[in-house]
Protein backbone atom coordinates (compact mmCIF):
# COMPACT_ATOMS: atom_id res chain seq x y z
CA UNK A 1 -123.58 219.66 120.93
CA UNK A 2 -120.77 221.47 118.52
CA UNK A 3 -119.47 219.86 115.85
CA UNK A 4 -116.13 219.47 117.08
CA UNK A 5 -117.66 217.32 120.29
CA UNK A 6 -119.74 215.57 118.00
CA UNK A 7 -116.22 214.51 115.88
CA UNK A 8 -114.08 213.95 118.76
CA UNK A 9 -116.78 211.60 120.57
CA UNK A 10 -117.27 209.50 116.65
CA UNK A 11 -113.17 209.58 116.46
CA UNK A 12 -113.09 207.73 119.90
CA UNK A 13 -115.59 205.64 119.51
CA UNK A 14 -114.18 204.29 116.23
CA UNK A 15 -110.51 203.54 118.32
CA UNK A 16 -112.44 201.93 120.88
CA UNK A 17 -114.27 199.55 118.45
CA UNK A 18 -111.45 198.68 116.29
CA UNK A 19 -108.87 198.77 119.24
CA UNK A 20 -107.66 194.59 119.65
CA UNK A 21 -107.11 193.17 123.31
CA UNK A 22 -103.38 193.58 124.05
CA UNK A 23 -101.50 192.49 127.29
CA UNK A 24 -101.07 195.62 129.31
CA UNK A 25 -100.40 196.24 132.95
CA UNK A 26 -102.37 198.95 134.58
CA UNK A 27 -100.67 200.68 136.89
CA UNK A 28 -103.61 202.57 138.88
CA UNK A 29 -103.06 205.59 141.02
CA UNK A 30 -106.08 207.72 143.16
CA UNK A 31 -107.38 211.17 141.95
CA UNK A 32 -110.60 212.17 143.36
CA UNK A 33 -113.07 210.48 142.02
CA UNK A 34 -111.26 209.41 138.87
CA UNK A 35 -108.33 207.16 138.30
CA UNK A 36 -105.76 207.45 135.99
CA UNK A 37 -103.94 204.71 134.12
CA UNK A 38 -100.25 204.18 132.96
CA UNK A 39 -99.83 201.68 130.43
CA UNK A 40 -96.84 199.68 129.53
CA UNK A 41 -96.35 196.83 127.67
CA UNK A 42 -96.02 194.03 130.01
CA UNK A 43 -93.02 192.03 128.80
CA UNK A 44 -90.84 195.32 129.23
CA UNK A 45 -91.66 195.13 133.12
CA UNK A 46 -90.30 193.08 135.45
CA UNK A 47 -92.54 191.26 137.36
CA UNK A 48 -90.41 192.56 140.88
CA UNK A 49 -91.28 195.82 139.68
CA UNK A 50 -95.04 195.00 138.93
CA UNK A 51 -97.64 197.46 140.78
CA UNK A 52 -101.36 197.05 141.08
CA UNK A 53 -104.00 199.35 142.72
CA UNK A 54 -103.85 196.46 145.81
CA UNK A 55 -100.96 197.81 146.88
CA UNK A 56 -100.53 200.79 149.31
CA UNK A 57 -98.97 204.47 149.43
CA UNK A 58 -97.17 203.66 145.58
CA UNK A 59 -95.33 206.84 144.82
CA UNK A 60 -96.45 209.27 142.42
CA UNK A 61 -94.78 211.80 140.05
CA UNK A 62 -96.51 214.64 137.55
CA UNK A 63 -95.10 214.46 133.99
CA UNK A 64 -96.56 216.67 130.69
CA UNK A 65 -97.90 215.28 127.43
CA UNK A 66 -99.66 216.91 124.35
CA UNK A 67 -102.76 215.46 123.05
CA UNK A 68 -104.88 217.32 120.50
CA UNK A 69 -108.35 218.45 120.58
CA UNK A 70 -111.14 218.30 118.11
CA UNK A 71 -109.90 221.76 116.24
CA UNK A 72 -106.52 220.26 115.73
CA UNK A 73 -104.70 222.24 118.56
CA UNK A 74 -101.79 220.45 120.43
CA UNK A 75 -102.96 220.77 124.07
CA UNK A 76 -100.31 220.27 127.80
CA UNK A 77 -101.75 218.29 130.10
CA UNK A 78 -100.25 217.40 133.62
CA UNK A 79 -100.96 214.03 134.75
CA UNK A 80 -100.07 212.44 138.03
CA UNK A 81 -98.60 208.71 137.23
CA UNK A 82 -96.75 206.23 139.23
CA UNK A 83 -92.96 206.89 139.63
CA UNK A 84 -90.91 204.93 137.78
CA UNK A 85 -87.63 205.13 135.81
CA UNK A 86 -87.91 205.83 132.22
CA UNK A 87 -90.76 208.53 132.93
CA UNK A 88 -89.98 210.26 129.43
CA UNK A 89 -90.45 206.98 127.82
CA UNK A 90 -93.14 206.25 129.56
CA UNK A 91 -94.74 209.66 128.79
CA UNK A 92 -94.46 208.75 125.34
CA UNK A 93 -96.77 205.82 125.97
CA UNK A 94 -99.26 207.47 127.31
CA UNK A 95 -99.72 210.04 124.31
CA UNK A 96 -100.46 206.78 121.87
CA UNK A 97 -103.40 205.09 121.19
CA UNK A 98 -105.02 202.09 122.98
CA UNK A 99 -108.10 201.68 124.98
CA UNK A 100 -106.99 202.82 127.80
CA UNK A 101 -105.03 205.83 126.98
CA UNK A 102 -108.07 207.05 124.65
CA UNK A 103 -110.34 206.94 127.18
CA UNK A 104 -107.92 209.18 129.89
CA UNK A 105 -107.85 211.52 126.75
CA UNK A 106 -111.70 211.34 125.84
CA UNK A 107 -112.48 212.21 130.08
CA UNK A 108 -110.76 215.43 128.96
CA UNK A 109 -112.18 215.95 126.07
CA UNK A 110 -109.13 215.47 123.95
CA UNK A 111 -107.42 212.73 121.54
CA UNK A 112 -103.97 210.79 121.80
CA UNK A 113 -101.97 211.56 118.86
CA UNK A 114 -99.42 208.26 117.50
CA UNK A 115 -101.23 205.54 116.46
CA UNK A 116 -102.23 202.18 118.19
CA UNK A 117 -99.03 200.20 118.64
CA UNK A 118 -96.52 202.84 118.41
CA UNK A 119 -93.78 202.09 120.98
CA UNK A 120 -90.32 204.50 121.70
CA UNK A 121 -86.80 203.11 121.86
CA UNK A 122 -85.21 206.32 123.58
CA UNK A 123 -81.72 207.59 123.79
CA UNK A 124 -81.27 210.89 125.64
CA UNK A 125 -77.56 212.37 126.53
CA UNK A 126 -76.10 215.83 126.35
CA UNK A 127 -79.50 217.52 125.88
CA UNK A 128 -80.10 215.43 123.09
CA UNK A 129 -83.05 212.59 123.09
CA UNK A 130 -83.05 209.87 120.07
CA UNK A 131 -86.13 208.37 119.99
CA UNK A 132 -86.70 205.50 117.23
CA UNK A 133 -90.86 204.93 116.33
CA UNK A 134 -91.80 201.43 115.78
CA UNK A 135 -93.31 200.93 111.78
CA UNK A 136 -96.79 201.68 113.51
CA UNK A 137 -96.02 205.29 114.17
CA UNK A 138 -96.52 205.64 109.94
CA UNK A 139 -100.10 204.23 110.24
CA UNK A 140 -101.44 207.81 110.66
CA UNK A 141 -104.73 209.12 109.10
CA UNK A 142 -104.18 212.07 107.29
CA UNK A 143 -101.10 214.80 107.24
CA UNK A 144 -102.90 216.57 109.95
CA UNK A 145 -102.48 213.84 112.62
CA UNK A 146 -98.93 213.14 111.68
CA UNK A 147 -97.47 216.83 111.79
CA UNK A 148 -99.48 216.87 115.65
CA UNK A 149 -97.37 213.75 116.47
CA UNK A 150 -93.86 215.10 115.47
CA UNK A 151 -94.89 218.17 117.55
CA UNK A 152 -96.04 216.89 120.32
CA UNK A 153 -93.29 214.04 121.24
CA UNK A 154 -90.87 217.25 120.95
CA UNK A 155 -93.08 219.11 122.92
CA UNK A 156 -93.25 216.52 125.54
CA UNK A 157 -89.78 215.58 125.86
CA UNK A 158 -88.13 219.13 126.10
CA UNK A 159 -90.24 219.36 129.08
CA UNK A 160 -87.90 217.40 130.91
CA UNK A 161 -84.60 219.03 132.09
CA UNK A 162 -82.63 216.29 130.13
CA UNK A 163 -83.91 217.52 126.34
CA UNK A 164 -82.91 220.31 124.67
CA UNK A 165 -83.09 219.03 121.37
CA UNK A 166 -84.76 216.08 119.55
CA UNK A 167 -84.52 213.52 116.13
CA UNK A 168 -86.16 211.17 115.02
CA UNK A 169 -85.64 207.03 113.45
CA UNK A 170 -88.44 205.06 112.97
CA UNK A 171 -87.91 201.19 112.73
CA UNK A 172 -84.19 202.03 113.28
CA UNK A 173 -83.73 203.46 110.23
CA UNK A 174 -83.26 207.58 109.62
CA UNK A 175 -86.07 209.08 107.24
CA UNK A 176 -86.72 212.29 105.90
CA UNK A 177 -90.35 211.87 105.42
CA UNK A 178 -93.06 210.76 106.88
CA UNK A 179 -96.12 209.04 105.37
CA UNK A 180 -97.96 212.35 104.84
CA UNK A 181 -94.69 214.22 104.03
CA UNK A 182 -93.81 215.89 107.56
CA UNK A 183 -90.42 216.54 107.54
CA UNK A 184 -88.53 214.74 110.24
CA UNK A 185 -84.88 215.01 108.66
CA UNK A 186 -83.74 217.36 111.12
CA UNK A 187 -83.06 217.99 114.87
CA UNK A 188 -86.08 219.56 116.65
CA UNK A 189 -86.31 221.68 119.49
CA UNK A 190 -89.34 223.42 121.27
CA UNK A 191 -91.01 226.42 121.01
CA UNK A 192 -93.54 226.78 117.90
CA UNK A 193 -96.51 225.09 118.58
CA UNK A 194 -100.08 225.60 117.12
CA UNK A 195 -98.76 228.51 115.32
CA UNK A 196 -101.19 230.75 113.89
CA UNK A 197 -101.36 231.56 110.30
CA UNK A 198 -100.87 234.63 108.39
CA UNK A 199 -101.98 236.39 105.68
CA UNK A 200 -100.89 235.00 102.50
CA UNK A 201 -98.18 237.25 100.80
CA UNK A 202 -97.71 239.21 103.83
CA UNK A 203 -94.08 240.52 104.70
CA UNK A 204 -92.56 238.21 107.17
CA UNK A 205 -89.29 239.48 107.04
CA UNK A 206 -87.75 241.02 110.21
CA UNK A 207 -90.79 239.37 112.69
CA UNK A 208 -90.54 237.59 115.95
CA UNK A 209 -92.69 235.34 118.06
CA UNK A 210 -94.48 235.33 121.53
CA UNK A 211 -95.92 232.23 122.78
CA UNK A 212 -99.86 233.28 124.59
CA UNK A 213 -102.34 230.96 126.13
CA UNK A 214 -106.02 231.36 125.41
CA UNK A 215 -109.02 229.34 126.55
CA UNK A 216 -110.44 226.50 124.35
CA UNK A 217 -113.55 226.42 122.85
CA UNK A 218 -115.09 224.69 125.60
CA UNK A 219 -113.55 227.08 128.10
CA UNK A 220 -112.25 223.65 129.94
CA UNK A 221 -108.45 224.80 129.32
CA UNK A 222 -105.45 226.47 128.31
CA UNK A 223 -104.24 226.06 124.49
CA UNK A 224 -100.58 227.60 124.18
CA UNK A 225 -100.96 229.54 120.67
CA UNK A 226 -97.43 230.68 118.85
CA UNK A 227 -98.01 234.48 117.60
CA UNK A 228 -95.94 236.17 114.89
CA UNK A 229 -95.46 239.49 115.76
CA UNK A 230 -93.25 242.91 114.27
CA UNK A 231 -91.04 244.54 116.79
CA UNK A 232 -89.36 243.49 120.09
CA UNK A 233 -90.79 240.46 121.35
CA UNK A 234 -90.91 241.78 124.99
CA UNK A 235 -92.95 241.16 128.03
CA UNK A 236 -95.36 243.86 127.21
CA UNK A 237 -95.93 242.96 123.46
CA UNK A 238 -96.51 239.32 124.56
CA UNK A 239 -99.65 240.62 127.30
CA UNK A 240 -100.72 242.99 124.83
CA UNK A 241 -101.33 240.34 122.33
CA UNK A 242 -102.68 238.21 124.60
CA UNK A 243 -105.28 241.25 125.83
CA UNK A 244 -106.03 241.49 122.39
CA UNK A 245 -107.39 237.98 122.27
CA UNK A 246 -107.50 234.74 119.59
CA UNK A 247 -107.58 235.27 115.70
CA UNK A 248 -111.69 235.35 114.97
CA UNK A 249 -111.31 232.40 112.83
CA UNK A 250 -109.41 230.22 116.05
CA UNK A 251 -112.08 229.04 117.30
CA UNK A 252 -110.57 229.71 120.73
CA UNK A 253 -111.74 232.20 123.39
CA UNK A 254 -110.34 235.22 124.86
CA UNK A 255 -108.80 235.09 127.94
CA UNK A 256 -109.93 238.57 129.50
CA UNK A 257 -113.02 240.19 129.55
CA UNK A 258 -114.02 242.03 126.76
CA UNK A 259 -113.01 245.89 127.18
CA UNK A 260 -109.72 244.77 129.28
CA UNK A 261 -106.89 246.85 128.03
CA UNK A 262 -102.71 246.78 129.15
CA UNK A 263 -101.67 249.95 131.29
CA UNK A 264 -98.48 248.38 131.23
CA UNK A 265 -95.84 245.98 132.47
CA UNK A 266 -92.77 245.96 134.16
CA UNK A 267 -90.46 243.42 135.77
CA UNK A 268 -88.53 244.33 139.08
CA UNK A 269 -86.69 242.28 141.90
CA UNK A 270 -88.19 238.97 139.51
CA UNK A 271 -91.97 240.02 140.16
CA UNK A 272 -93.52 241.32 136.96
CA UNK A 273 -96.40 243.42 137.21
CA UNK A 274 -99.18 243.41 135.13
CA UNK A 275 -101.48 246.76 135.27
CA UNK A 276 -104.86 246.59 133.45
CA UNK A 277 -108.04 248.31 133.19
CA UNK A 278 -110.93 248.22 135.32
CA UNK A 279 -112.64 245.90 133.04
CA UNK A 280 -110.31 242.98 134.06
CA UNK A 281 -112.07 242.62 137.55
CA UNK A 282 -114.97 240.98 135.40
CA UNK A 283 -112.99 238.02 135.61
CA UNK A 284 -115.02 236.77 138.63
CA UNK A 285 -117.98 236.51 136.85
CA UNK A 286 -116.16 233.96 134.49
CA UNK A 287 -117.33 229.99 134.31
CA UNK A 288 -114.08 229.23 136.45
CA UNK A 289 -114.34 232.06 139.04
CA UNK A 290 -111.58 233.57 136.61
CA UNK A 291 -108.57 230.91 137.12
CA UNK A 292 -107.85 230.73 133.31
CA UNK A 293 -107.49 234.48 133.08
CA UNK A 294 -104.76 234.13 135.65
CA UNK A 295 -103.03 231.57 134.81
CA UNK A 296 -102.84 232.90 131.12
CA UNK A 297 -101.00 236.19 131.77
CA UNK A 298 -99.03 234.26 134.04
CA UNK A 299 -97.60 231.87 132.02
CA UNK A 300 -97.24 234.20 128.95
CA UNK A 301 -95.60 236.40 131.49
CA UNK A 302 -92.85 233.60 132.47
CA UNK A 303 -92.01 232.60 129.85
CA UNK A 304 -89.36 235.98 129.87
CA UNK A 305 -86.33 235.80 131.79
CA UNK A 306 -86.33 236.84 135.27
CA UNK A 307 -89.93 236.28 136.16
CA UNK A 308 -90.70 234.29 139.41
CA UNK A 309 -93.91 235.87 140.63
CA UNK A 310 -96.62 238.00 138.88
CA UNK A 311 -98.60 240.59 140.48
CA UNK A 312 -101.58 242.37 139.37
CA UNK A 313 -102.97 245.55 139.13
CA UNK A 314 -105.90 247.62 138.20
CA UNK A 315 -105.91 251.05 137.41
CA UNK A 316 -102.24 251.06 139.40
CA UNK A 317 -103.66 249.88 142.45
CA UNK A 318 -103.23 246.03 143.61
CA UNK A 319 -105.75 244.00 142.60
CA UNK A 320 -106.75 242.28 145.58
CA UNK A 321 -108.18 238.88 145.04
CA UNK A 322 -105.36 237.82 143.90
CA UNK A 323 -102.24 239.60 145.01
CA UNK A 324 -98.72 237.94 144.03
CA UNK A 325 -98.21 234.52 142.75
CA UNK A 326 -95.56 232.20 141.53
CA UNK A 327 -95.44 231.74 137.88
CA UNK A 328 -97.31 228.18 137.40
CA UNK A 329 -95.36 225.19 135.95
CA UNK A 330 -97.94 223.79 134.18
CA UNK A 331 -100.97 224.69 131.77
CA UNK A 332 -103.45 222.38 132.11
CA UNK A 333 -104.00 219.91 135.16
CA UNK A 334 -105.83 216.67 134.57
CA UNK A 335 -107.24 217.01 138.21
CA UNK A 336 -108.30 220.65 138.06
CA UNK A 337 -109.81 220.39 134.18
CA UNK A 338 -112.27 217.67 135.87
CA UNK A 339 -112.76 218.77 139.48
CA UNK A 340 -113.60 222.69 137.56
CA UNK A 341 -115.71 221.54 134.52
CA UNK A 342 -117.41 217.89 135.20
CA UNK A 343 -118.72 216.11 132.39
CA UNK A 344 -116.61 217.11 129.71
CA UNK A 345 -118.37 215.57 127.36
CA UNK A 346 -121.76 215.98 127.58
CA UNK A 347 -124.20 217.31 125.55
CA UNK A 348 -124.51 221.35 125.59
């Protein structure tokens, strides 16, 4: 097993045994052979609106959270939960810690990232959310944890439609600080997460950023990676960097086959296609039959204006297995990452 397995499986553990009974109601919802639960304090529902798995045909809705995995890197994860009003809010729940929500996490292989007994008082109007952390939310461990929490409840919330732009109260109150010193003084909005470093004293001046997806560790899913890069930030720099892979030190993977090189890309009637190498039809001999691969020029691909579909090509020619497809609107599925890589986390 690698260290980072080893760490994540001690770091759960640890919530689990410290982790006091609390009254919760589970609101439990079918997916294959696991099932998913949506916690919420109990005396903030009311008991008309009360679900249990007894009951039939409940309603579902997908909503995106962040957790982090054992390297630190703020992973998207699309759940399918119970609908309900409030989903933001209730989103927010689900990314803290509690027995429950850990152990949704740990079947992933990844970590919640507020601590336990963090709840969300949360204002949203005009594109702007509010949300107030209880006391608990400055319980974190280390500066690490707490910079992953600011970024992922801003992450999470300008997924919805409703949120441009977030700022943050805790216990009512404005701060500038937290515990560890992350600045939360501001108004937040999305875009730079897990960016990668760069060399110290370099020239900075004058650069952009692309936002690429490359393959965890594990290979189990998609980590969105912030790039700084010199010149136009354009649809072909964005899949050239991501041809040329993860920083060697990342400890993430590469999301083509080695070799794989960019022809070129262009964008017309909203389909942008992608035309690579002969060495990118190696993808079927990938763990997942080559689904990451896809779904990572894809979604590096629409993240540019204009792009509804994506169409590859090899050596000019349409590559055939796959043809055209719409740009996805998610990164990681809870229900794929299990039904495509069982066992998360056992022993290599």
């Amino acid at each position: 097993m690698n260290l980072g397995k080893w760490k994540l499986k001690q770091e759960h553990l640890e919530r689990v045994l410290i982790g006091g009974a609390a009254a919760l109601v589970l609101f439990l919802a079918a997916r294959g052979t696991q099932t998913p639960l949506v916690e919420v304090p109990y005396e903030q529902v009311p008991p008309s609106e009360v679900q249990t798995a007894a009951e039939p045909d409940i309603p579902m809705q997908e909503t995106t959270l962040y957790y982090r995995d054992g390297d630190g890197y703020l992973v998207p994860v699309t759940l399918s939960v119970p609908a309900q009003e409030g989903i933001a809010k209730a989103t927010l729940s689900l990314m803290t810690s509690s027995i429950v929500n850990d152990m949704e996490a740990a079947s992933l292989g990844l970590l919640t990232v507020a601590p336990r007994g963090t709840t969300y008082d949360l204002d949203i109007s005009g594109g702007h959310a509010r949300v107030d952390m209880s006391s608990e939310a400055l319980n974190v461990t280390d500066a690490e944890q707490e910079s992953a929490m600011v970024s992922a409840i801003v992450e999470t919330l300008t997924t919805f439609d409703t949120v441009d732009t977030v700022e943050f109260l805790v216990g009512g109150q404005k701060r500038s600080k937290l515990t560890f010193g992350t600045d939360i003084s501001g108004t937040f909005s999305s875009g730079n997460v897990n960016i990668e470093s760069v060399a110290t004293g370099a020239d900075i001046s004058g650069t952009e950023t692309v936002m690429l997806y490359f393959p965890s560790e594990s290979g189990r899913m998609l980590v969105p990676v912030t790039r700084v890069v010199y010149g136009e930030p354009d649809i072909n720099t964005a899949v050239f960097e991501l041809i040329k892979g993860p920083k060697a030190d990342s400890g993430l993977q590469s999301a083509v086959p080695e070799n794989t090189s960019l022809i070129d890309v262009s964008i017309k009637d909203g389909v942008a296609i992608v035309n690579l190498s002969k060495e990118f039809e190696q993808i079927v001999s990938q763990a997942d039959g080559g689904k990451h691969a896809l779904r990572a020029i894809r979604l590096t691909c629409s993240r540019f204006p204009g792009v509804e579909t994506v169409q590859f090509q090899v050596e000019g020619k349409p590559y055939s297995v796959e043809g055209t497809k719409a740009a996805p609107t998610f990164v990681n599925s809870a229900m794929e990452i299990e039904a495509w890589f069982p066992g998360v986390l056992e022993e290599d």
